[in-house]
Protein backbone atom coordinates (compact mmCIF):
# COMPACT_ATOMS: atom_id res chain seq x y z
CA UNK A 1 -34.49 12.63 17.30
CA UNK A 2 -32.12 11.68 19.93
CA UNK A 3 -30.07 14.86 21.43
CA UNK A 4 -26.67 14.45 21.55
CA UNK A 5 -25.11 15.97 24.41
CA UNK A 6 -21.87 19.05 24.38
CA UNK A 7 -18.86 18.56 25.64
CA UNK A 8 -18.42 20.26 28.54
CA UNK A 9 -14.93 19.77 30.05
CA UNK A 10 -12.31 22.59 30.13
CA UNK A 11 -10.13 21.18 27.90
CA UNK A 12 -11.72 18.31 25.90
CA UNK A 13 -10.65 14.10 25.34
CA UNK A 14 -7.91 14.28 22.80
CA UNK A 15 -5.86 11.28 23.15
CA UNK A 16 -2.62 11.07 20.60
CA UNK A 17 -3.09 8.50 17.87
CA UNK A 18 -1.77 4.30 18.75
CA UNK A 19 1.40 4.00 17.23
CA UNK A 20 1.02 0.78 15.21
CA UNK A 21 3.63 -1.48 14.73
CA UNK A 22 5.56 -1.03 11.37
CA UNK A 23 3.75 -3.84 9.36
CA UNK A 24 5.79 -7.36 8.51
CA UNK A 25 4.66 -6.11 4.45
CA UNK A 26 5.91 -3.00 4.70
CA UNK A 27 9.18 -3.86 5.44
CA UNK A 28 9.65 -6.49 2.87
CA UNK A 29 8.27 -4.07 0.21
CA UNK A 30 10.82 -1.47 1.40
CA UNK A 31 13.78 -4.62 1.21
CA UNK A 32 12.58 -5.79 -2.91
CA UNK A 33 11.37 -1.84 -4.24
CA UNK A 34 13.99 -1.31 -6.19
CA UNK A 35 14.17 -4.84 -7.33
CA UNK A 36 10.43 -4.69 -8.40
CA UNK A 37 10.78 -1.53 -10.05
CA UNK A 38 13.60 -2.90 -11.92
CA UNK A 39 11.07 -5.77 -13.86
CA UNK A 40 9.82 -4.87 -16.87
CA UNK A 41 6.56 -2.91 -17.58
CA UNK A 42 6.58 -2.05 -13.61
CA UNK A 43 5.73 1.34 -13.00
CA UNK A 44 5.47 1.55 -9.00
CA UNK A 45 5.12 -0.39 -6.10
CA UNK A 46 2.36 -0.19 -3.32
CA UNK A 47 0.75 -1.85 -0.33
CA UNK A 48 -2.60 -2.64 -0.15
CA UNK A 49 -4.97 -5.20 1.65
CA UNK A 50 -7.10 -8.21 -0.20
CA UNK A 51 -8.90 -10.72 1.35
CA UNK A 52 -7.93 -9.59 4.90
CA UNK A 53 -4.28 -9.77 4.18
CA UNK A 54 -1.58 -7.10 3.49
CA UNK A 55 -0.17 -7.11 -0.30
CA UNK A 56 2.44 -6.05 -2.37
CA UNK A 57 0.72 -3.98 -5.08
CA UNK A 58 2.83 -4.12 -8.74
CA UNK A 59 0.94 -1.23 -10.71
CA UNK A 60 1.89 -2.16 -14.50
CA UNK A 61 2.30 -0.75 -17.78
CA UNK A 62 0.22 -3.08 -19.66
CA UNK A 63 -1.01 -6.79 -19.67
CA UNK A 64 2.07 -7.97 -21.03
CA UNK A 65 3.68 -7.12 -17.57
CA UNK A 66 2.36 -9.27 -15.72
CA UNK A 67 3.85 -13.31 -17.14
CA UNK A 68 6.84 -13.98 -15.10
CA UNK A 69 6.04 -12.32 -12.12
CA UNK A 70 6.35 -13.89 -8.86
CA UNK A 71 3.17 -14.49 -6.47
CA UNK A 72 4.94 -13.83 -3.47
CA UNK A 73 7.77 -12.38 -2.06
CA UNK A 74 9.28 -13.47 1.24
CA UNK A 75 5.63 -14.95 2.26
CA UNK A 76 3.95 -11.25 1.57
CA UNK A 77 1.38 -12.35 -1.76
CA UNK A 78 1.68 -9.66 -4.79
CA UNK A 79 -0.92 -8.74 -6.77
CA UNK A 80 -1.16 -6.46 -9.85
CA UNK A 81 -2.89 -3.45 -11.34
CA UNK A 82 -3.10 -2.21 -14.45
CA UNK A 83 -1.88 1.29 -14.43
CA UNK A 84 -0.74 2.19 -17.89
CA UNK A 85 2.51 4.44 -17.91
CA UNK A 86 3.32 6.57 -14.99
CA UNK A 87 4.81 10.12 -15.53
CA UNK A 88 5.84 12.22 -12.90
CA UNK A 89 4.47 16.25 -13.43
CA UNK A 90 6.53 18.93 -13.31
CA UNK A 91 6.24 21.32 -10.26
């Protein structure tokens, strides 16, 4: 077993987290939201990555949502997940 040494410095190596650069998807998926949200059987909107890419992420009510629905928008691919209704709780 390998011993893993302390730190041992006064006050230790903290550095502040890299600001990344606000991502080309995000900002198109904050320019069509309410669009999106407006189609039918849409319940939300997302981002997440496939295939090494950044997506738009449709969560629908049902199957049914998903004919008519473009692939892309403004170069950024969407995708879609089956979500069934979405209520917000009470609090």
């Amino acid at each position: 077993m390998t011993k893993v040494p302390r730190e041992t410095a006064a006050v230790p190596y903290d550095p502040p987290p890299k600001k990344t650069p606000r991502s080309r998807a995000l900002a198109v998926k904050e320019r069509h939201e309410s669009e999106l949200l407006s189609l039918p059987g849409v319940e939300g909107v997302g981002l997440t990555e496939r295939d090494g890419r950044e997506t738009i992420v449709l969560y629908l009510r049902g199957e049914e949502a998903r004919s008519g629905l473009p692939e892309e928008v403004e170069g950024v691919p969407l995708t879609t997940e089956i979500t069934g209704e979405i209520t917000a709780l009470g609090g």
